[in-house]
PDB file of N, CA and C in Angstrom:
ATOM      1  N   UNK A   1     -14.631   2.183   5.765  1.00  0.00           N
ATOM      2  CA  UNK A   1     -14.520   1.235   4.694  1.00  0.00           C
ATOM      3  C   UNK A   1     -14.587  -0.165   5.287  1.00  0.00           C
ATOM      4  N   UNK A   2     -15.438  -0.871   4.386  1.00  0.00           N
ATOM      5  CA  UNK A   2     -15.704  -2.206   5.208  1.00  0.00           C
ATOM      6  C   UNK A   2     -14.908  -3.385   4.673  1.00  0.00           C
ATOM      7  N   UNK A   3     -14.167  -3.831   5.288  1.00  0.00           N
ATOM      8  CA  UNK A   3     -13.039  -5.273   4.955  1.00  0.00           C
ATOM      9  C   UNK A   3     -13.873  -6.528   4.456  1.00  0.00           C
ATOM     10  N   UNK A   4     -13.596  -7.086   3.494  1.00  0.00           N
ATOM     11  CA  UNK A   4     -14.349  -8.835   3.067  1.00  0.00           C
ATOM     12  C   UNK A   4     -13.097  -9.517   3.462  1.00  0.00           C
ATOM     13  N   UNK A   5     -13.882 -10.310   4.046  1.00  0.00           N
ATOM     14  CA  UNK A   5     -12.602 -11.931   4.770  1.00  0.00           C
ATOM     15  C   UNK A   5     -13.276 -13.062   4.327  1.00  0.00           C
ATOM     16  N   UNK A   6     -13.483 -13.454   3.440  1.00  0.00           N
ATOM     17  CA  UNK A   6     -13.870 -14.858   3.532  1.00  0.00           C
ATOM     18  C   UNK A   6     -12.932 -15.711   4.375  1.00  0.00           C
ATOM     19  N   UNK A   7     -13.423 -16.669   4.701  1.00  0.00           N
ATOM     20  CA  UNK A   7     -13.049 -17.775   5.267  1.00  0.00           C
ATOM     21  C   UNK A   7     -13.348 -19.228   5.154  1.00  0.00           C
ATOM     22  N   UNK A   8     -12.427 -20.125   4.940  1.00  0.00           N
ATOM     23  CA  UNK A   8     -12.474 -21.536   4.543  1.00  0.00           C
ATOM     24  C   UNK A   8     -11.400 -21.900   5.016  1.00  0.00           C
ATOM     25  N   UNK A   9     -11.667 -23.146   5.772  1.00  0.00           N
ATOM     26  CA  UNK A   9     -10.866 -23.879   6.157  1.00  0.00           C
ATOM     27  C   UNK A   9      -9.821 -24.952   6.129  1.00  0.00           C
ATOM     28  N   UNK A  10      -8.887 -25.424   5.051  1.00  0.00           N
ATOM     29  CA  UNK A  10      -8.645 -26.183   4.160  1.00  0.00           C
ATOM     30  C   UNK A  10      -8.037 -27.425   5.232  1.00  0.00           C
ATOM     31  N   UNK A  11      -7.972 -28.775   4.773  1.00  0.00           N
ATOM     32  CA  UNK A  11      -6.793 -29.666   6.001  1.00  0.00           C
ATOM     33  C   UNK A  11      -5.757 -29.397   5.596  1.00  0.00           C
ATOM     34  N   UNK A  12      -5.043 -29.573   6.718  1.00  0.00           N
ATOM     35  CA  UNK A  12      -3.575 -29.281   6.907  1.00  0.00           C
ATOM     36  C   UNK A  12      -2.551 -30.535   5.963  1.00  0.00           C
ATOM     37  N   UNK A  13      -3.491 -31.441   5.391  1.00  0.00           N
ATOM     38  CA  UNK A  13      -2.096 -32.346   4.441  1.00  0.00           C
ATOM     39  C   UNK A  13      -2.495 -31.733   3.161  1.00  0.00           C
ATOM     40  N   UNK A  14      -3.159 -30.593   2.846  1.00  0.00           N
ATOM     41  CA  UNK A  14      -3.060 -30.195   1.544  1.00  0.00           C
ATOM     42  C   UNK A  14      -1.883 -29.499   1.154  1.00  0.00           C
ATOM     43  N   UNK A  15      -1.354 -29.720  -0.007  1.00  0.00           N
ATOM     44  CA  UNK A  15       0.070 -28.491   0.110  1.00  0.00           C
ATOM     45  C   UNK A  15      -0.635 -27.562  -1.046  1.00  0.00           C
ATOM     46  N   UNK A  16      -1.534 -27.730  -2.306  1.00  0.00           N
ATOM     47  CA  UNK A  16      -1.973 -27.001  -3.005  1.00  0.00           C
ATOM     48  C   UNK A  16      -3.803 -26.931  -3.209  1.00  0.00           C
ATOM     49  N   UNK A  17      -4.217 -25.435  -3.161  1.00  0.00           N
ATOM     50  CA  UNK A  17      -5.503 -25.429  -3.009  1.00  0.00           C
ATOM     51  C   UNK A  17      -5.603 -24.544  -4.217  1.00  0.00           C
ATOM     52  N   UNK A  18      -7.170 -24.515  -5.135  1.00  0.00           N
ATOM     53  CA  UNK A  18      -7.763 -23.538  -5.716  1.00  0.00           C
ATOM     54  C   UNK A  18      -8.606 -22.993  -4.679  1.00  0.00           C
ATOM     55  N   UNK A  19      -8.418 -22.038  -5.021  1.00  0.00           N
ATOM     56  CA  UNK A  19     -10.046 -21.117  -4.354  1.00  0.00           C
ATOM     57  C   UNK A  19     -10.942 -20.055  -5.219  1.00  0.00           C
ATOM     58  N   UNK A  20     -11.334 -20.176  -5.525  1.00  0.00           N
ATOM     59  CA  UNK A  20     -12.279 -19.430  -6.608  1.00  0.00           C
ATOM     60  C   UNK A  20     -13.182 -18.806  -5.922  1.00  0.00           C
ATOM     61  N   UNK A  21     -13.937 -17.324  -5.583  1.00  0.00           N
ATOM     62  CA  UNK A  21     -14.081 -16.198  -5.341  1.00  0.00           C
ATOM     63  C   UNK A  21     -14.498 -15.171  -5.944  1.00  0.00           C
ATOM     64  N   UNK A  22     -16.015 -14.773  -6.236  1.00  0.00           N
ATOM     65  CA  UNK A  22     -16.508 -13.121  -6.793  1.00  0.00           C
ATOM     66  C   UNK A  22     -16.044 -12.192  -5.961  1.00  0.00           C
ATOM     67  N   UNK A  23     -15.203 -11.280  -6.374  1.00  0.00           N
ATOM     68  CA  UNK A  23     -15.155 -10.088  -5.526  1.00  0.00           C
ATOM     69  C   UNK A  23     -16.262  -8.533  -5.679  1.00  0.00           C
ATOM     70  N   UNK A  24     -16.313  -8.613  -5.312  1.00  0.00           N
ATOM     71  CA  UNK A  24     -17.118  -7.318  -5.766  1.00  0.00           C
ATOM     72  C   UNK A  24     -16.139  -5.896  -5.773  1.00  0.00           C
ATOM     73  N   UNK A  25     -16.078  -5.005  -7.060  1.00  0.00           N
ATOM     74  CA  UNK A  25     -15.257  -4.143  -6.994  1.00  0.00           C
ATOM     75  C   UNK A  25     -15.905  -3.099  -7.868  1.00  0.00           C
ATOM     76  N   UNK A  26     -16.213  -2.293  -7.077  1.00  0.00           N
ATOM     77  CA  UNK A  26     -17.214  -1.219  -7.493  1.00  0.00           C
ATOM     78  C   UNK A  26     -16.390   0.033  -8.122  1.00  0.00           C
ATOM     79  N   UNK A  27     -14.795   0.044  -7.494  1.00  0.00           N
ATOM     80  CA  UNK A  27     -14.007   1.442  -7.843  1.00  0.00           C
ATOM     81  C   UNK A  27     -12.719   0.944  -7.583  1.00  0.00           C
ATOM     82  N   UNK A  28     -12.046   1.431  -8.460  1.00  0.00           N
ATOM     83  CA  UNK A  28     -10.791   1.379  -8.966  1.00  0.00           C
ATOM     84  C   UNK A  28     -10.054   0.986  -7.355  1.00  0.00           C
ATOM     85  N   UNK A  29      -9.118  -0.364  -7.471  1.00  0.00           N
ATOM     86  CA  UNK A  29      -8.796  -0.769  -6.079  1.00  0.00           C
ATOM     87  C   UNK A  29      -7.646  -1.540  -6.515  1.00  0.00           C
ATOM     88  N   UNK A  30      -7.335  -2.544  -5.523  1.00  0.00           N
ATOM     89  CA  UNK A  30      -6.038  -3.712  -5.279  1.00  0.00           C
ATOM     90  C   UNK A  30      -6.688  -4.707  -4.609  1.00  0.00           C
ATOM     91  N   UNK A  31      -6.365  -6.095  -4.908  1.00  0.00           N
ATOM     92  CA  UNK A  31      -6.781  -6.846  -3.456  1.00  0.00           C
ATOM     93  C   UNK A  31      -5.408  -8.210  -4.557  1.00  0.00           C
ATOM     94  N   UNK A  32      -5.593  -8.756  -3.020  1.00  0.00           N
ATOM     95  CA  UNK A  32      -4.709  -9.653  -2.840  1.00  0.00           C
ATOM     96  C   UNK A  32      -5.357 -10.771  -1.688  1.00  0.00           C
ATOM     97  N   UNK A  33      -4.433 -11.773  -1.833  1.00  0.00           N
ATOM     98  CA  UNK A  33      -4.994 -13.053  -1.261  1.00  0.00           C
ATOM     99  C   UNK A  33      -3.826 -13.227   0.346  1.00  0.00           C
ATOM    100  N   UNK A  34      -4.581 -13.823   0.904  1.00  0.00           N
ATOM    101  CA  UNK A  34      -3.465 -13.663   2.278  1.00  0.00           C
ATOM    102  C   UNK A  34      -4.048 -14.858   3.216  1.00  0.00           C
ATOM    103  N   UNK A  35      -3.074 -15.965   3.688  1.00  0.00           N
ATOM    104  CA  UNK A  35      -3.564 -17.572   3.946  1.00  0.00           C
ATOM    105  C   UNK A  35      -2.525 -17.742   5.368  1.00  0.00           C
ATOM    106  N   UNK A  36      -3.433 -18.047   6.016  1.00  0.00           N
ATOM    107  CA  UNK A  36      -2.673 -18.534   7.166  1.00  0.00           C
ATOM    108  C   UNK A  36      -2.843 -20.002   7.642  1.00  0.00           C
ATOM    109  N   UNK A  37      -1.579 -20.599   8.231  1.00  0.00           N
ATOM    110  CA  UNK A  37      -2.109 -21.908   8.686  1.00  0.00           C
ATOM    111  C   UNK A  37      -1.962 -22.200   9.806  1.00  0.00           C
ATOM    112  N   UNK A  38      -0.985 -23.480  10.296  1.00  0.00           N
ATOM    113  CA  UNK A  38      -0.831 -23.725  12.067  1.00  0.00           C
ATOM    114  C   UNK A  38       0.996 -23.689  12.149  1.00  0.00           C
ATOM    115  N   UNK A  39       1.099 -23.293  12.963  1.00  0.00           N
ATOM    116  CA  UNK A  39       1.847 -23.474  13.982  1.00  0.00           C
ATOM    117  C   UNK A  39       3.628 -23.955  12.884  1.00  0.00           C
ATOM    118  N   UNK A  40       4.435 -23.662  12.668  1.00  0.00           N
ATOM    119  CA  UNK A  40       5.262 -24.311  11.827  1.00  0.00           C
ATOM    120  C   UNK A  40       7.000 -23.484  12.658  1.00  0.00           C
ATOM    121  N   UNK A  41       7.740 -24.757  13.005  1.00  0.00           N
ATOM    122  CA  UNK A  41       9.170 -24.125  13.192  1.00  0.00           C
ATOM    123  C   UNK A  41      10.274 -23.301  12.189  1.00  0.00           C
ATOM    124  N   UNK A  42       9.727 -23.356  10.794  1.00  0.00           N
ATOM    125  CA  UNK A  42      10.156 -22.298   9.747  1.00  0.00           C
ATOM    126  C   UNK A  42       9.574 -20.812  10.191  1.00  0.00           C
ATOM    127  N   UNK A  43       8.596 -20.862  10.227  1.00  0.00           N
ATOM    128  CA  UNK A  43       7.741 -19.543  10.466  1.00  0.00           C
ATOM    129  C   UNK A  43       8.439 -18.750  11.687  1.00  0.00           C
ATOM    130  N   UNK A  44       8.771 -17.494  11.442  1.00  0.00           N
ATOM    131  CA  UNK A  44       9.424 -16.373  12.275  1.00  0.00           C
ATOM    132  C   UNK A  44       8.725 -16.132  13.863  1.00  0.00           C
ATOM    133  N   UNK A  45       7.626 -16.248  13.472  1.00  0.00           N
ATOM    134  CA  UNK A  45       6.390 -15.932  14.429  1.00  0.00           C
ATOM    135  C   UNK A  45       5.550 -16.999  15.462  1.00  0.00           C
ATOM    136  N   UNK A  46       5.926 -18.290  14.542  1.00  0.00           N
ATOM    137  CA  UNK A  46       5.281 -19.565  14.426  1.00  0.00           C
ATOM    138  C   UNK A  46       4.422 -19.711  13.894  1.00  0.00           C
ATOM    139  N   UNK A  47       3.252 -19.063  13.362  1.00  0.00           N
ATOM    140  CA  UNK A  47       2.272 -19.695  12.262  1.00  0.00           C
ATOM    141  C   UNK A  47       3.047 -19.115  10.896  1.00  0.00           C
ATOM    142  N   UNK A  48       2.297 -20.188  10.253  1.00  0.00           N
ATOM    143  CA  UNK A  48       2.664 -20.286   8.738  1.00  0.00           C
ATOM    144  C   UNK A  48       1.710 -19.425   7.696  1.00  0.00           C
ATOM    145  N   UNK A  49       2.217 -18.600   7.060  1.00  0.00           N
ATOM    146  CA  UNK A  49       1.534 -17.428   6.534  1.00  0.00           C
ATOM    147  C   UNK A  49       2.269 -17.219   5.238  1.00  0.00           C
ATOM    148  N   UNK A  50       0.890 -16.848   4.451  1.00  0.00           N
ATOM    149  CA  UNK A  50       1.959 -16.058   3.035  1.00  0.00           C
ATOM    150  C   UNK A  50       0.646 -14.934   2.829  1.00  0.00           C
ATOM    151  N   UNK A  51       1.292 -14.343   2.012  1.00  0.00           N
ATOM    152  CA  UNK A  51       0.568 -12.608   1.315  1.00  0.00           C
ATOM    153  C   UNK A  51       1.193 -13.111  -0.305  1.00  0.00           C
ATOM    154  N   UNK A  52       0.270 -12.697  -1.011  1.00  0.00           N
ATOM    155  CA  UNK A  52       0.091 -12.703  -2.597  1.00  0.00           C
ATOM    156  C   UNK A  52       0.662 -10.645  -2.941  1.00  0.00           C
ATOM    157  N   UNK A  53       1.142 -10.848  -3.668  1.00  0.00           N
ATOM    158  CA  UNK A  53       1.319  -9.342  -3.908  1.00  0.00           C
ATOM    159  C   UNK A  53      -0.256  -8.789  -4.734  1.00  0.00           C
ATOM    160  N   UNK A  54      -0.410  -7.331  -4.766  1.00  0.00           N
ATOM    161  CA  UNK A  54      -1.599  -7.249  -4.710  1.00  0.00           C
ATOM    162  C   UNK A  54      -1.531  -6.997  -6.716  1.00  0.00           C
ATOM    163  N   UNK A  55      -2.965  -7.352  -6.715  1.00  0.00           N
ATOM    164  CA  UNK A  55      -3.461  -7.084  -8.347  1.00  0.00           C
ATOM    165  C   UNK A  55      -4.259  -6.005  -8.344  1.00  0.00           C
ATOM    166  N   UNK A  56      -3.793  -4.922  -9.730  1.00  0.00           N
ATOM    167  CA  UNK A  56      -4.517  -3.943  -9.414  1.00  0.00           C
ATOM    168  C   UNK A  56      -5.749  -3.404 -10.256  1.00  0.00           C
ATOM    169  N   UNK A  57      -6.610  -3.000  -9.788  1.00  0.00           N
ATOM    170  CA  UNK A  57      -7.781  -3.332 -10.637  1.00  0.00           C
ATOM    171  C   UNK A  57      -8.575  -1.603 -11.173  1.00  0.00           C
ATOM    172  N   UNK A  58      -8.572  -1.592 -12.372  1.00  0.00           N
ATOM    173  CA  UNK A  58      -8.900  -0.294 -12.389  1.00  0.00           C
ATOM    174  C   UNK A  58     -10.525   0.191 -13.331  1.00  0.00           C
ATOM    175  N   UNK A  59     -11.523   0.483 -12.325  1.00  0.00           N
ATOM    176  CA  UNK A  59     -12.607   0.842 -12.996  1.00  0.00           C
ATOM    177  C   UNK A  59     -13.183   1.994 -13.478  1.00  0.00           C
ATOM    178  N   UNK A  60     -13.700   1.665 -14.795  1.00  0.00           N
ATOM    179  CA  UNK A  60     -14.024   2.952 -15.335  1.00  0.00           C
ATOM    180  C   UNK A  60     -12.492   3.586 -15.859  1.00  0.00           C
ATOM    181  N   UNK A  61     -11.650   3.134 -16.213  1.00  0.00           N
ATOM    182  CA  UNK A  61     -10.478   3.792 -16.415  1.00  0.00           C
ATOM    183  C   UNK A  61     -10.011   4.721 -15.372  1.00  0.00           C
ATOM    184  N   UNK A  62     -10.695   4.802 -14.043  1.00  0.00           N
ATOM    185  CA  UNK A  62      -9.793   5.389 -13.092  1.00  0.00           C
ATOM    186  C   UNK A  62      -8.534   4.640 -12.509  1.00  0.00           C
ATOM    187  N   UNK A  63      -7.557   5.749 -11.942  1.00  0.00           N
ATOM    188  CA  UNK A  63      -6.575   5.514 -11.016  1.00  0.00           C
ATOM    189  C   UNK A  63      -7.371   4.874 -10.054  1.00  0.00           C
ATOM    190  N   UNK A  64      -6.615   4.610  -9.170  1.00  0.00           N
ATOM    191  CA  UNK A  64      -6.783   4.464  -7.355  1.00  0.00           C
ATOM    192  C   UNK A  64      -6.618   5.080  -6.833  1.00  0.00           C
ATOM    193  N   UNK A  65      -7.232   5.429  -5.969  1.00  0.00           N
ATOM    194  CA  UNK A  65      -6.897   7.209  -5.481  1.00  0.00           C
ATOM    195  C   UNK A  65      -8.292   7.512  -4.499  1.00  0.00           C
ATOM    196  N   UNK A  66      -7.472   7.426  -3.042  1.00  0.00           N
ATOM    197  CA  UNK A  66      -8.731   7.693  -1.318  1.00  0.00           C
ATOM    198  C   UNK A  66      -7.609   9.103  -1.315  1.00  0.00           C
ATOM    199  N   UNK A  67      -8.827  10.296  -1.542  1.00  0.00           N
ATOM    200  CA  UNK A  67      -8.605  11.832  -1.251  1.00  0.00           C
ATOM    201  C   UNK A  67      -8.069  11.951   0.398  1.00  0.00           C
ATOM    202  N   UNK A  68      -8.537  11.005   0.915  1.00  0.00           N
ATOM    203  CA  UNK A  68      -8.441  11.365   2.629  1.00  0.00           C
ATOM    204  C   UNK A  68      -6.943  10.915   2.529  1.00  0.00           C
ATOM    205  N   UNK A  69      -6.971   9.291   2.204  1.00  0.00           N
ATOM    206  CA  UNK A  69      -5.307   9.426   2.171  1.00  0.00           C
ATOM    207  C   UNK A  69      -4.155   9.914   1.369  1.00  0.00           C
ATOM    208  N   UNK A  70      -4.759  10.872   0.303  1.00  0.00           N
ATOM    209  CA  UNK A  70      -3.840  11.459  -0.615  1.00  0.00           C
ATOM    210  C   UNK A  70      -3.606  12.794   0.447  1.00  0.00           C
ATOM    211  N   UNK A  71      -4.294  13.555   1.091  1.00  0.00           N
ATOM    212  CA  UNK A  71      -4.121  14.383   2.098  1.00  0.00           C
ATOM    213  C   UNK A  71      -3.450  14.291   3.098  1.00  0.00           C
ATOM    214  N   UNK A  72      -3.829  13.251   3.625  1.00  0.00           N
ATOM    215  CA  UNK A  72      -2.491  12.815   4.469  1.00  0.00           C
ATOM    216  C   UNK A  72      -1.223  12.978   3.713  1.00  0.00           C
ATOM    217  N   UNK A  73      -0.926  12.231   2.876  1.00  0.00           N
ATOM    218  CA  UNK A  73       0.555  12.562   2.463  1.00  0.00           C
ATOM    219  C   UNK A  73       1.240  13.808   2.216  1.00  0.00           C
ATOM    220  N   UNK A  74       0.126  14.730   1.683  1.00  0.00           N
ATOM    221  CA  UNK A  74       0.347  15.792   1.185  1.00  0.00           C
ATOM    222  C   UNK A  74       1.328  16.531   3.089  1.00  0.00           C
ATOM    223  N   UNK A  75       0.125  16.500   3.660  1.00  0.00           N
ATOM    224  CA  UNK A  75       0.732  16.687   4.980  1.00  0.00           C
ATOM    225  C   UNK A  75       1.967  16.233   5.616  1.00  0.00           C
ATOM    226  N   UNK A  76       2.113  15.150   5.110  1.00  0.00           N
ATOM    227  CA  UNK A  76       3.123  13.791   5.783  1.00  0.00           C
ATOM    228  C   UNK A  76       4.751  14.290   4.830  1.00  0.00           C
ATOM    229  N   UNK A  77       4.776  14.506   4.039  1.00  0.00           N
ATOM    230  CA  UNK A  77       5.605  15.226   2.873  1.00  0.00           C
ATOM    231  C   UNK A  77       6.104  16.599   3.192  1.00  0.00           C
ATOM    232  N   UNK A  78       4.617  17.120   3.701  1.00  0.00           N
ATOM    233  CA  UNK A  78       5.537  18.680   4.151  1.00  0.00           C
ATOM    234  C   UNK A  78       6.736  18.202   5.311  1.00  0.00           C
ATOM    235  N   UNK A  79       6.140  17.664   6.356  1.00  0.00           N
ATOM    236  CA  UNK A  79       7.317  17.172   7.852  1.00  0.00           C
ATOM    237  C   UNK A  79       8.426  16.550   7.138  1.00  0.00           C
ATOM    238  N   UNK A  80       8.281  16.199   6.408  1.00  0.00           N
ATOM    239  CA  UNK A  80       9.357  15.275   5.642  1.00  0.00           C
ATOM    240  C   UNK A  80      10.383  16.486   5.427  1.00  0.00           C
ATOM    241  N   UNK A  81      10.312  17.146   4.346  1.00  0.00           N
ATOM    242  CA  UNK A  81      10.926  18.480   3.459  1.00  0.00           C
ATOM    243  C   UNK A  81      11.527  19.270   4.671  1.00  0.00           C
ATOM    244  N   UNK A  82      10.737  19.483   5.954  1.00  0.00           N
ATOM    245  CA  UNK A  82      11.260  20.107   7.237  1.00  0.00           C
ATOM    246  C   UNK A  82      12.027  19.524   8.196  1.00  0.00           C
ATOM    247  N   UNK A  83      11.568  17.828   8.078  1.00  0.00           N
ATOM    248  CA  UNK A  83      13.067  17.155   8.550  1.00  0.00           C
ATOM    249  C   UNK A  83      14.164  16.998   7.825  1.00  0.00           C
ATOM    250  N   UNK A  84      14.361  17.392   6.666  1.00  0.00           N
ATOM    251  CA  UNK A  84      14.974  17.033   6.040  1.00  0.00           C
ATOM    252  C   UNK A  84      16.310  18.230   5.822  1.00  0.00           C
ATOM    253  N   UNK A  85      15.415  19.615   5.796  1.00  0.00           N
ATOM    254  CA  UNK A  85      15.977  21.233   6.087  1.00  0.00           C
ATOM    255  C   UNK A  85      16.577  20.909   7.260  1.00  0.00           C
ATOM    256  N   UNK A  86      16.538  20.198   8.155  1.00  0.00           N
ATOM    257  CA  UNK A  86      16.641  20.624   9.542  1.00  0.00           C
ATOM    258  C   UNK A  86      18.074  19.784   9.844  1.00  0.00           C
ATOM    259  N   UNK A  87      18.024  18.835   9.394  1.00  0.00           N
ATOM    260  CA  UNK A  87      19.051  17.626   9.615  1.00  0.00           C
ATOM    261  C   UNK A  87      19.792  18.192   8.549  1.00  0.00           C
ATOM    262  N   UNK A  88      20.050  18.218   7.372  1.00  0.00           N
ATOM    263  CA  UNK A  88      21.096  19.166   6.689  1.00  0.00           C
ATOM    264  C   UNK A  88      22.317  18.366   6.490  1.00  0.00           C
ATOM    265  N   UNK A  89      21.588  17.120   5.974  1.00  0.00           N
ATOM    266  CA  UNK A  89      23.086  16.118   6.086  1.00  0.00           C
ATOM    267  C   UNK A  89      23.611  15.428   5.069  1.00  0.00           C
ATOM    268  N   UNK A  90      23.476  16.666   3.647  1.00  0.00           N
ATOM    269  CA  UNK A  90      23.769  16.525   2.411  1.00  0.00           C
ATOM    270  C   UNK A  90      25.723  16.597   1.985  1.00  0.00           C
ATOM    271  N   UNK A  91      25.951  16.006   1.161  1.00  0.00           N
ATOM    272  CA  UNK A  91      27.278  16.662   1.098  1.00  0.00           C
ATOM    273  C   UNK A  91      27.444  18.130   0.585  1.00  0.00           C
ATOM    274  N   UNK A  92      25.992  18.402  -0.774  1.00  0.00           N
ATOM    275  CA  UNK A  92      26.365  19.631  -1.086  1.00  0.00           C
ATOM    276  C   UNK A  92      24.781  19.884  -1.304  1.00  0.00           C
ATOM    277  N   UNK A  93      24.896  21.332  -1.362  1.00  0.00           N
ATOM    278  CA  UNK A  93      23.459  21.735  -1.672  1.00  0.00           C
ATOM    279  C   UNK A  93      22.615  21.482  -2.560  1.00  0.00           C
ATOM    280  N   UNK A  94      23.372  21.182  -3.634  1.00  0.00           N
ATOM    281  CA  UNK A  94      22.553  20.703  -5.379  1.00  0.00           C
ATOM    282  C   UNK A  94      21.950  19.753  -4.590  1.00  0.00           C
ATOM    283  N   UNK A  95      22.517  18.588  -3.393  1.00  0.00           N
ATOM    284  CA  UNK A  95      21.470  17.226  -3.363  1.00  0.00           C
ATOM    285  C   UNK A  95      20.401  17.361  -2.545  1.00  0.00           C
ATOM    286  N   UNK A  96      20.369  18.366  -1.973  1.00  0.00           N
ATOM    287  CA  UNK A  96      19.718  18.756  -1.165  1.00  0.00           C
ATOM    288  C   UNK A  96      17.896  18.864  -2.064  1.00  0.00           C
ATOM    289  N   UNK A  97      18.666  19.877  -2.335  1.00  0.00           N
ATOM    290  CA  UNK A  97      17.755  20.189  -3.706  1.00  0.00           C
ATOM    291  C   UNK A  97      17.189  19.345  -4.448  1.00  0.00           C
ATOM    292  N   UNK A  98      17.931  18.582  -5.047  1.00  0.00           N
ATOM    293  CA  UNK A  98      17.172  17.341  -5.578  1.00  0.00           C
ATOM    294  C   UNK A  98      16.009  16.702  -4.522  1.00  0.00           C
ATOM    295  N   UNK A  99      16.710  16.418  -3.378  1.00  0.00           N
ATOM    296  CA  UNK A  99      15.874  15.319  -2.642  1.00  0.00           C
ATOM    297  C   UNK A  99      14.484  16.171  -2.386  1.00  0.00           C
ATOM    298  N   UNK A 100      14.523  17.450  -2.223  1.00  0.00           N
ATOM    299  CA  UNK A 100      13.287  18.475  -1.968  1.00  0.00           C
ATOM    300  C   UNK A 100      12.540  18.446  -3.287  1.00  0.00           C
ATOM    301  N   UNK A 101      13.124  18.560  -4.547  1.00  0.00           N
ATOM    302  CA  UNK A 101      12.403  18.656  -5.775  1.00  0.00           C
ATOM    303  C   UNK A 101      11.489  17.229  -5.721  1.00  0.00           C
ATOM    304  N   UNK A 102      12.395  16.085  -5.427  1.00  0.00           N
ATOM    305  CA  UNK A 102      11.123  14.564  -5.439  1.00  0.00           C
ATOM    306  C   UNK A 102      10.496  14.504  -4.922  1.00  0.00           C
ATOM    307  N   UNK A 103      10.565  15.443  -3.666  1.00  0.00           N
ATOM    308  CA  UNK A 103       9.324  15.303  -2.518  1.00  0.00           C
ATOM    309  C   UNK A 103       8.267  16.159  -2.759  1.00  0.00           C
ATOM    310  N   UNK A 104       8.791  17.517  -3.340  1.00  0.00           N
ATOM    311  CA  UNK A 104       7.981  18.692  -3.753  1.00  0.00           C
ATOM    312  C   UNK A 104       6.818  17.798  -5.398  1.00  0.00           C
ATOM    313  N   UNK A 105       7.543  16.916  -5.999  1.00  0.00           N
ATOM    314  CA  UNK A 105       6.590  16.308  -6.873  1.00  0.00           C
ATOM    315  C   UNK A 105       5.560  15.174  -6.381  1.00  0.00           C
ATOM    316  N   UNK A 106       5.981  14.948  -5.758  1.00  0.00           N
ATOM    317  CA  UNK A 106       5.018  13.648  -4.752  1.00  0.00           C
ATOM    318  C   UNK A 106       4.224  14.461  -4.529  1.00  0.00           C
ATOM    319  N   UNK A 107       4.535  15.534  -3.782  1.00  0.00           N
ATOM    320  CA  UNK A 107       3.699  16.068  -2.923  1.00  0.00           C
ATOM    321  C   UNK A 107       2.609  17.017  -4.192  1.00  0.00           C
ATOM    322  N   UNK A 108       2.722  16.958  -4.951  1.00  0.00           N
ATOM    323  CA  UNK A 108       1.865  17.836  -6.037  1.00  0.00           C
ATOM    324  C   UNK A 108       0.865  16.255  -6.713  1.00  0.00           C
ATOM    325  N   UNK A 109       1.261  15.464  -7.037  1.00  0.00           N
ATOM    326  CA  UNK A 109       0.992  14.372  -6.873  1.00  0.00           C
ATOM    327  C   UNK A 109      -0.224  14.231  -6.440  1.00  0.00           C
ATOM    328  N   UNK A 110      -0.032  13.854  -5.266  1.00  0.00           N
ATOM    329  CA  UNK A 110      -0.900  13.518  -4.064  1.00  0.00           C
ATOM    330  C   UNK A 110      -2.225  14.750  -3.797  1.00  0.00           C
ATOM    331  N   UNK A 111      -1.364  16.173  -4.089  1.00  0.00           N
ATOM    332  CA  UNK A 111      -2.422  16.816  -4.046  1.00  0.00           C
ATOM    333  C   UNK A 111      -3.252  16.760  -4.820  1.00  0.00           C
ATOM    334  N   UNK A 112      -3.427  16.522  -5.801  1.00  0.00           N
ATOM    335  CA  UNK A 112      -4.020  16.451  -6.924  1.00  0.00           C
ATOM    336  C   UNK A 112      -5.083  15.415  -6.844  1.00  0.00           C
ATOM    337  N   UNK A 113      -4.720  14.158  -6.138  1.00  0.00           N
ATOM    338  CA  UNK A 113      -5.344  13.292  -5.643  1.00  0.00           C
ATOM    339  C   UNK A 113      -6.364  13.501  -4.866  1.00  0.00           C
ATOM    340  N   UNK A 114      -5.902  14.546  -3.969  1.00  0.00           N
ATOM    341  CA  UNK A 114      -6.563  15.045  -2.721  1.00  0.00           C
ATOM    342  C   UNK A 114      -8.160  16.050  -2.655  1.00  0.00           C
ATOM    343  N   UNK A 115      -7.757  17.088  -3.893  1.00  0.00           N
ATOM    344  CA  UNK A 115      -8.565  17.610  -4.582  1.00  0.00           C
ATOM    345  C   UNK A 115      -9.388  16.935  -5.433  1.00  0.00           C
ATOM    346  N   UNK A 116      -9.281  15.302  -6.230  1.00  0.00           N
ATOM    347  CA  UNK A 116      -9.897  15.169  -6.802  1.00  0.00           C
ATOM    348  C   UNK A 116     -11.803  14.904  -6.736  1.00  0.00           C
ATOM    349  N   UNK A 117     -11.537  14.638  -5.458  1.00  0.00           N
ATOM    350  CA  UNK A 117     -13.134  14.314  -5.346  1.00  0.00           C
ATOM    351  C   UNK A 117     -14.011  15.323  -4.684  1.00  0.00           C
TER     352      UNK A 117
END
């Protein structure tokens, strides 16, 4: 899958920018905006960065939904359910149970996902 980055360079005494942008979105997806700048003593890391939470975009009335990574989970869910048997560090069995029933639905979930294409 191939990543789009545009890039533009804005000066550094701007504090507010538009940016206006065609995306092209052929199948049901997310994207979000993500801006980095220079160097700042607030910043954890030292550059100055933000992430937009993502918007989600749905074509053709589909979900979102990559079979390869719905498979993975499906997989990733079983180890889960078996670490989870294994460690045994419920107070009583009913919760046990529960926590296996949410995972056992994810995991039907996902399969479903997995199979779809």
């Amino acid at each position: 899958m191939a990543s789009w980055w545009p890039q533009e360079v804005f000066a550094a005494d701007n504090t507010t920018r538009r940016y206006d942008v065609e995306v092209p979105i052929e199948r049901s997806s997310w994207v979000a905006l993500r801006v980095r700048g220079p160097a700042h003593p607030a910043a954890f890391d030292g550059l100055a960065w933000a992430h937009t939470s993502p918007v989600y975009v749905k074509v053709g009335g589909r979900e979102i939904a990559s079979p390869q990574d719905a498979a993975y989970f499906v997989d990733w869910i079983e180890q889960m359910i078996k670490s989870v048997g294994a460690r045994d560090r419920f107070a009583q069995a009913e919760d046990r149970r529960q926590v296996e029933a949410l995972f056992r639905g994810a995991q039907k979930k996902f399969r479903r996902m997995a199979d779809a294409d």
